[in-house]
Protein backbone atom coordinates (compact mmCIF):
# COMPACT_ATOMS: atom_id res chain seq x y z
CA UNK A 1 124.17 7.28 103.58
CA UNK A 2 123.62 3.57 103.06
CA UNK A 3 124.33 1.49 99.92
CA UNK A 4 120.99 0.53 99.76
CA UNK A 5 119.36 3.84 98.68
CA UNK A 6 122.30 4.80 96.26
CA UNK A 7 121.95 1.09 94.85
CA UNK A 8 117.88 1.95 95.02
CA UNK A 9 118.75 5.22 93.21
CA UNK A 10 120.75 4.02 90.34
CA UNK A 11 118.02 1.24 89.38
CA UNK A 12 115.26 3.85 89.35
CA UNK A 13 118.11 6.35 86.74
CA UNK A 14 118.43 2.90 84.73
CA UNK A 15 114.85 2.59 84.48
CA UNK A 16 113.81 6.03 83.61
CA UNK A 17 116.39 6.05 81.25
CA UNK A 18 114.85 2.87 79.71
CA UNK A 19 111.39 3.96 80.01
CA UNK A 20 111.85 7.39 78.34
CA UNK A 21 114.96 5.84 76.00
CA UNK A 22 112.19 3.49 74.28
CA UNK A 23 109.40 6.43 74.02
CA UNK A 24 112.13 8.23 72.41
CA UNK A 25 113.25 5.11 69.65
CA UNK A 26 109.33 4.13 69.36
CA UNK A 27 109.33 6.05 65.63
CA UNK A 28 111.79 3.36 64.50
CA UNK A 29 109.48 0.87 65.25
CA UNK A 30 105.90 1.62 63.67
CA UNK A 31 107.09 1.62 60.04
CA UNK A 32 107.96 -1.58 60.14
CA UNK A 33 104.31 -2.31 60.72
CA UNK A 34 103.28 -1.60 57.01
CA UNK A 35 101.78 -1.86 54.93
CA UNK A 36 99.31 -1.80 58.07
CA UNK A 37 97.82 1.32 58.30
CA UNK A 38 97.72 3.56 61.01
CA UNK A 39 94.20 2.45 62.77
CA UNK A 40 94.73 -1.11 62.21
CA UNK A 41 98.09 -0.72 63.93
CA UNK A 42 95.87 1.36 66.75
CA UNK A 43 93.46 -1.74 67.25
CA UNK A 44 96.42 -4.30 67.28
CA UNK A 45 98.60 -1.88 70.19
CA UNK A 46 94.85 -2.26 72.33
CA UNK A 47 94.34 -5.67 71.93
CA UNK A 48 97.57 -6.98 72.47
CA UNK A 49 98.43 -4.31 75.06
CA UNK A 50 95.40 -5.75 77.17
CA UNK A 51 96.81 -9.39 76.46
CA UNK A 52 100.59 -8.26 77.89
CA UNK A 53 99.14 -6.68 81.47
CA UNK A 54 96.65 -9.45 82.16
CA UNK A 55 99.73 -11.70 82.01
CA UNK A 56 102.08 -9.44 84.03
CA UNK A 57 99.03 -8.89 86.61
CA UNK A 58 98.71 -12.48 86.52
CA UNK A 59 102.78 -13.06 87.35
CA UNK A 60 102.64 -10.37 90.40
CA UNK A 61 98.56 -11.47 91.65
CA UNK A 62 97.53 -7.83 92.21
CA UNK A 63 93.85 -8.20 91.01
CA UNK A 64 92.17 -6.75 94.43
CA UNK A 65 91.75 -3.46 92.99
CA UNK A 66 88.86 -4.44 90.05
CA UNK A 67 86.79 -5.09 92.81
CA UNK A 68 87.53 -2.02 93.93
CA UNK A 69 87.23 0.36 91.10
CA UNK A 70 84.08 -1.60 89.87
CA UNK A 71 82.44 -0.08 92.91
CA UNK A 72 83.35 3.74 91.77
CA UNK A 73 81.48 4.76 89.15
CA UNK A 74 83.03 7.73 88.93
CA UNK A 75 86.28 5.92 88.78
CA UNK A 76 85.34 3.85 85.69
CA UNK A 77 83.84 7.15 84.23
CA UNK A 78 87.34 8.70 84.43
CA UNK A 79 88.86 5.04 83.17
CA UNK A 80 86.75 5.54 80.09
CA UNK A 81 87.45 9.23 79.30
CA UNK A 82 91.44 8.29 79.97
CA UNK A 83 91.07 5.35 77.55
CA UNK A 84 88.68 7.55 74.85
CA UNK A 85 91.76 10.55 75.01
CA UNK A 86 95.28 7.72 75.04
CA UNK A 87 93.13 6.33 72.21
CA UNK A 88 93.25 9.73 70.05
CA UNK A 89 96.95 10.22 71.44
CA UNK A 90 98.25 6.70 69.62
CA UNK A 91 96.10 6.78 66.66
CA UNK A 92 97.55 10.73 65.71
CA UNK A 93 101.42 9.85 66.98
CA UNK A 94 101.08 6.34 64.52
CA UNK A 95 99.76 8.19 61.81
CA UNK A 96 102.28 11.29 62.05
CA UNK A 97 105.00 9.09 62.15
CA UNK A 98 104.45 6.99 58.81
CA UNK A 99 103.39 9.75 57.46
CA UNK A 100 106.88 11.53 57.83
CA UNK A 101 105.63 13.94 60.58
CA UNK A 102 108.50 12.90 63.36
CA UNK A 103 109.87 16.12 64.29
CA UNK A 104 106.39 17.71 64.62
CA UNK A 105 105.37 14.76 66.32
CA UNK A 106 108.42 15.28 68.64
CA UNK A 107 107.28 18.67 69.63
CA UNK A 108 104.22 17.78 70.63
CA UNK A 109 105.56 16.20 73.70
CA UNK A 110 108.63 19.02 74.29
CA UNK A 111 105.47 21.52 74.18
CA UNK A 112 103.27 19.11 76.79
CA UNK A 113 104.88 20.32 80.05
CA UNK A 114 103.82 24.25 78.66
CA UNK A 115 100.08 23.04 78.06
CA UNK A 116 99.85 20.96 81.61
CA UNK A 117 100.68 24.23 83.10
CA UNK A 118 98.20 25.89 80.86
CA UNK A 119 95.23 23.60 81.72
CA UNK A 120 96.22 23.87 85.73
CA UNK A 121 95.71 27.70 85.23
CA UNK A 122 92.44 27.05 83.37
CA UNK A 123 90.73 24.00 84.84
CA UNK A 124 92.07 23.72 88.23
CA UNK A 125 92.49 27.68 89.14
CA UNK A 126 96.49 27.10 90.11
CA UNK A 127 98.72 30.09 90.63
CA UNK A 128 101.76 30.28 88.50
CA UNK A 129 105.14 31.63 89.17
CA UNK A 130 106.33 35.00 86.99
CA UNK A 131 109.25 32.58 85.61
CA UNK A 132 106.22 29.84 85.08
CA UNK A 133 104.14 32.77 82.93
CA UNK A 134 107.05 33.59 80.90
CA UNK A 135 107.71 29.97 79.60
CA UNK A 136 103.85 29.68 78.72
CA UNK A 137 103.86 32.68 76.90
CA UNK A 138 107.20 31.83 74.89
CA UNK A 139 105.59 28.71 74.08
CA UNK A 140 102.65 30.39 72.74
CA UNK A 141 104.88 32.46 70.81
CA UNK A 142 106.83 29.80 69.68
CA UNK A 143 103.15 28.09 67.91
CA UNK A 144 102.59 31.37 66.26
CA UNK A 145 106.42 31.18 64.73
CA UNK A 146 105.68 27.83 63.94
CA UNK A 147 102.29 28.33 62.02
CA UNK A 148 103.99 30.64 60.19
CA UNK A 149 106.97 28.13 59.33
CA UNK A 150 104.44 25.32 58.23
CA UNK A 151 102.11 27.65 56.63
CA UNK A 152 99.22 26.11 59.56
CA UNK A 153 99.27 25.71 63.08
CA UNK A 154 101.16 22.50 64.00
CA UNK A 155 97.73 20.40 64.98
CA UNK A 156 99.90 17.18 65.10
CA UNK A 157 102.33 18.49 67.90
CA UNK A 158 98.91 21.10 69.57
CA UNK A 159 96.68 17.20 69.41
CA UNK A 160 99.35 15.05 70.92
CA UNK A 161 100.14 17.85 73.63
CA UNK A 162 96.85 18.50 75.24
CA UNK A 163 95.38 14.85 74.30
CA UNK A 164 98.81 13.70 76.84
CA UNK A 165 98.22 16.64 79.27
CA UNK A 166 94.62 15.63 79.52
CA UNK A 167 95.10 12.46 80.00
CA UNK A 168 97.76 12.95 82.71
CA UNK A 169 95.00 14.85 84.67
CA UNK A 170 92.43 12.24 84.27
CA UNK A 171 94.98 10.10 85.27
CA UNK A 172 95.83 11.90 88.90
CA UNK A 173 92.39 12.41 89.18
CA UNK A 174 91.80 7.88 89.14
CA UNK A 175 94.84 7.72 91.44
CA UNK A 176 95.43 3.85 90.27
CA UNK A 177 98.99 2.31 89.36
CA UNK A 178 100.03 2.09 86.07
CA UNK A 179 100.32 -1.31 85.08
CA UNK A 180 96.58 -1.62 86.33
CA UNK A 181 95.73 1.84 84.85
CA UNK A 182 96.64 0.41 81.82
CA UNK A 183 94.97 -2.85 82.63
CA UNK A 184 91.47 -0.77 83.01
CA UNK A 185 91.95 1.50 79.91
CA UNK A 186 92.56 -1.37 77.36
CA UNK A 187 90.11 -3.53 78.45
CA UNK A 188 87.61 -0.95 78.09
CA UNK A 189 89.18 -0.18 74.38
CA UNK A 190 89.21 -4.04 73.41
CA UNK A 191 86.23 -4.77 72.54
CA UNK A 192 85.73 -1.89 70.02
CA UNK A 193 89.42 -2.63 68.56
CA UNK A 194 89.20 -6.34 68.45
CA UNK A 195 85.36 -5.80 66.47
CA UNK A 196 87.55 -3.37 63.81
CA UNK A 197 89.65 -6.14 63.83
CA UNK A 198 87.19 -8.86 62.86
CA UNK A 199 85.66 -6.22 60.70
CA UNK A 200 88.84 -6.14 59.02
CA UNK A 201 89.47 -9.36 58.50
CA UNK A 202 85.76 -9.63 56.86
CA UNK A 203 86.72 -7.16 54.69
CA UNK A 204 89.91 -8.95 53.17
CA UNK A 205 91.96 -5.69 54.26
CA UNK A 206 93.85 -7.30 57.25
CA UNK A 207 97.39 -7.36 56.69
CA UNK A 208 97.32 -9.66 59.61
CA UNK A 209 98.22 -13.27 58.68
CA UNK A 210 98.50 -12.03 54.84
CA UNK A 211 102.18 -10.34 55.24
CA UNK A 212 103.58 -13.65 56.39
CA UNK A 213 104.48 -14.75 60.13
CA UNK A 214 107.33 -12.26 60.76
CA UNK A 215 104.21 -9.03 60.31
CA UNK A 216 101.91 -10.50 62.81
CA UNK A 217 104.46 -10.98 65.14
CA UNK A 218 105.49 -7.53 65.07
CA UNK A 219 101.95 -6.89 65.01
CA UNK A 220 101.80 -8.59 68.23
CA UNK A 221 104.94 -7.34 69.86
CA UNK A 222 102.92 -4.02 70.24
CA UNK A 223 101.78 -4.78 73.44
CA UNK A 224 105.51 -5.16 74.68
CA UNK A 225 106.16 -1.92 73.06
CA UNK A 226 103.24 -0.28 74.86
CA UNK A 227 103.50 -1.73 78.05
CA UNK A 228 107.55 -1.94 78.97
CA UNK A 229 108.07 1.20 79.00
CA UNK A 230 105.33 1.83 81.62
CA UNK A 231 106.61 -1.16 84.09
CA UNK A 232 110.41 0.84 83.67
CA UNK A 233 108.88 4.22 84.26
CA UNK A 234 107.06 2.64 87.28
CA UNK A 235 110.22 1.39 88.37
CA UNK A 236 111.83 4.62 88.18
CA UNK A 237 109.00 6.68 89.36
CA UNK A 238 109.53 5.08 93.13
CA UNK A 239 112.69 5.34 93.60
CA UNK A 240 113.89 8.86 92.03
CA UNK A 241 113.01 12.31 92.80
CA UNK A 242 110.02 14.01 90.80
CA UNK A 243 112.60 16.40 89.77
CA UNK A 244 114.87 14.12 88.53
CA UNK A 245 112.09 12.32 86.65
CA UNK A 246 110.87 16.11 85.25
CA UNK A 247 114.59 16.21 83.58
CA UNK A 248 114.33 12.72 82.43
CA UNK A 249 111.32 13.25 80.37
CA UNK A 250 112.68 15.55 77.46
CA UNK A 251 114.63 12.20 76.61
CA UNK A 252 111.55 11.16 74.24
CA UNK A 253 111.25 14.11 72.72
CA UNK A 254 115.05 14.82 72.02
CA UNK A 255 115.46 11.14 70.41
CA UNK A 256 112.54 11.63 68.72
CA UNK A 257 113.45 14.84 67.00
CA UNK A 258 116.90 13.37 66.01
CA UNK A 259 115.32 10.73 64.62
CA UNK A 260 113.31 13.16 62.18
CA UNK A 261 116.14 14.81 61.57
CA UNK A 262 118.68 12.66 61.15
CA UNK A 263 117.58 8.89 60.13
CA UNK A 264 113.96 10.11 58.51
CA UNK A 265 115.82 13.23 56.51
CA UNK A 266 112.94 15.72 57.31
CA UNK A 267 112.95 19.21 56.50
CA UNK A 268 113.86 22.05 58.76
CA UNK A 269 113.89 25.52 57.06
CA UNK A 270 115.23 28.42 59.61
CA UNK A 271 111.58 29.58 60.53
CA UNK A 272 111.04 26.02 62.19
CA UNK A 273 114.44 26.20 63.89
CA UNK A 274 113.03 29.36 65.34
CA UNK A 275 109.87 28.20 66.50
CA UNK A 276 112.18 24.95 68.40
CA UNK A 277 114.39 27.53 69.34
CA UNK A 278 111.82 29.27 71.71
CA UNK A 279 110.01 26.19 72.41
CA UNK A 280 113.56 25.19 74.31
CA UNK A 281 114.03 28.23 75.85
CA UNK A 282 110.74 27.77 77.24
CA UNK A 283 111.83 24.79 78.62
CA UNK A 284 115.13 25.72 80.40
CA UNK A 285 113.35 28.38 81.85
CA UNK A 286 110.50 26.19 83.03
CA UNK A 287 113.63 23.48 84.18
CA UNK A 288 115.70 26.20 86.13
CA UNK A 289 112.51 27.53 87.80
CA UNK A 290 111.39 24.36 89.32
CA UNK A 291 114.65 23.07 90.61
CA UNK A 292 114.80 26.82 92.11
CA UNK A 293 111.32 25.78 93.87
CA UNK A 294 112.51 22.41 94.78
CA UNK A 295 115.94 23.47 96.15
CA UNK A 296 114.20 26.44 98.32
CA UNK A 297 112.19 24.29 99.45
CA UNK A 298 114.70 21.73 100.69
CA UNK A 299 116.57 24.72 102.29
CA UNK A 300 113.48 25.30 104.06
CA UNK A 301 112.62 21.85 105.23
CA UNK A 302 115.65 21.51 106.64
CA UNK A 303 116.05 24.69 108.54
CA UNK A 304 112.68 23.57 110.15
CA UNK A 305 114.47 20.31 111.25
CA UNK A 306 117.22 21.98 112.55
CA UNK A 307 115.18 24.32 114.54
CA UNK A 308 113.13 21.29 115.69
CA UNK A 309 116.66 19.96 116.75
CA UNK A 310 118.12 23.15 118.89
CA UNK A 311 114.26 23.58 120.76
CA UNK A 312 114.80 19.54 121.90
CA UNK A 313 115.20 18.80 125.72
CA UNK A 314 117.86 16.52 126.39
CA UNK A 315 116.90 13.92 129.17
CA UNK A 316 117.36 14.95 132.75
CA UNK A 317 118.17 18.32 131.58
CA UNK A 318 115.65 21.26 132.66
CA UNK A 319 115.73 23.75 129.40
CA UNK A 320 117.14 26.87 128.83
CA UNK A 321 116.00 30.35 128.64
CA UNK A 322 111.98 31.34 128.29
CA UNK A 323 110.95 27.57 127.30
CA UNK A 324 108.65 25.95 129.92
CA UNK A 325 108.55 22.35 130.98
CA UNK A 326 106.12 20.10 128.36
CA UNK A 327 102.44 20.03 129.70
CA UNK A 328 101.51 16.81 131.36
């Protein structure tokens, strides 16, 4: 094994960790955006996010590929449905979290790999494993524990799950990179946040320029937050395994629960513990089942190399046994 890979290897770890280490310390950062409320912090993340790509498209030239998808209509029809669901995502995870919904927020995305499997099943007719149907059907039980905890279903955490799993099948569907995915979707949300924003300002409810210089900065700095996690997770998504990156992702959701807990004091009576409790188990069977698949199937690729190996002729030697000379 060469240095190279290994070296290759531990910047893509570094960057996933970064990536999915910011998702999971985002909730420290939107407070500090009031007294802005939650959509006006939504219309400032789209604008500004659009302002942040065009500049990192513009440092790497990669703008071949508007050409491109300007010539799919079906393309920009996915763009727009992609940019219409990430929009409900970010307005519903803003507003949870100043409104003191972090852990529920939080299991929104430790339910989302249970409801991408769900939808596959549904919408694309996929097959699951028996170890696959028990960890959807613990996390179904798990909602039902957890309605009963809050006294109604969780719609926070059920929202932010299948508005992320939806998007992350429109978003296979496009096939486009992420920095430029990104690119498409906020230009096509811009003009509808920047008119709020105008709106706004008409309005004398802006808290843009009226909380001082320090607010619009941060303001401003939520295109960085929105797109630098993307550029690390690209950076990480080329250069380590899927399965590593499958582990990596209940980083968010683990920071982002012990941030609830811990730094925003919220409440977790026994019959919530419960419903998390199952909602993990679902998990760690999900986990141990699909590095089961993956290692079986590495078994098997490499017994079919091997075999490939023993059948080869070595020059100027006639082979063995029943095997016949190569057609000419």
């Amino acid at each position: 094994m060469t240095g190279k890979p290994a070296a290759e290897r531990r910047i893509g770890l570094l960057n996933g960790f970064a990536a999915y280490g910011m998702w999971g310390l985002v909730p420290l950062f939107w407070p500090l955006l009031k007294p802005a409320g939650a959509v006006e912090i939504l219309a400032h993340r789209m604008v500004w996010s659009l302002a942040f790509v065009v500049a990192a498209l513009a440092v790497v030239r990669r703008w071949a590929w508007i050409g491109e998808l300007v010539r799919q209509p079906r393309k920009l029809a996915l763009i727009t449905v992609a940019a219409a669901v990430i929009t409900v995502n970010w307005g519903v995870y803003i507003w949870s979290v100043n409104s003191g919904h972090v852990v529920e927020a939080s299991l929104g995305y430790f339910i989302n790999p249970l409801v991408t499997i769900a939808m596959g099943v549904l919408l694309l007719k996929e097959r699951l494993r028996p170890a696959q149907w028990a960890a959807v059907g613990i996390g179904a039980l798990a909602v039902v524990v957890l309605t009963v905890g809050y006294g109604r279903p969780p719609w926070i955490s059920l929202c932010l799950a299948f508005s992320f799993a939806t998007y992350g099948l429109v978003k296979k569907k496009v096939n486009l990179g992420g920095i430029e995915s990104l690119a498409a979707e906020t230009a096509i949300q811009f003009l509808p946040a920047l008119g709020f924003l105008v709106w706004l300002g008409a309005q004398g409810e802006s808290t843009f320029g009226a909380e001082g210089t320090g607010h619009a900065l941060l303001l401003a700095a939520t295109g960085i937050v929105t797109a630098l996690p993307l550029v690390c997770f690209g950076a990480a998504a080329i250069r380590v395994p899927l399965s590593t990156l499958g582990l990596l992702q209940y980083l968010a959701p683990v920071f982002q629960f012990l941030l609830g807990i811990l730094y925003f004091k919220e409440a977790m009576p026994p019959e919530r513990w419960a419903g998390f409790a199952l909602v993990w188990l679902a998990l760690i069977l999900l986990t141990w089942d699909a590095l089961r698949t993956a290692r079986r199937a590495a078994r098997a690729l490499s017994g079919r190399r091997a075999g490939a190996g023993d059948t080869a002729v070595t020059p100027g030697r006639a082979p063995e046994g029943p095997c016949r000379p190569p057609r000419r």
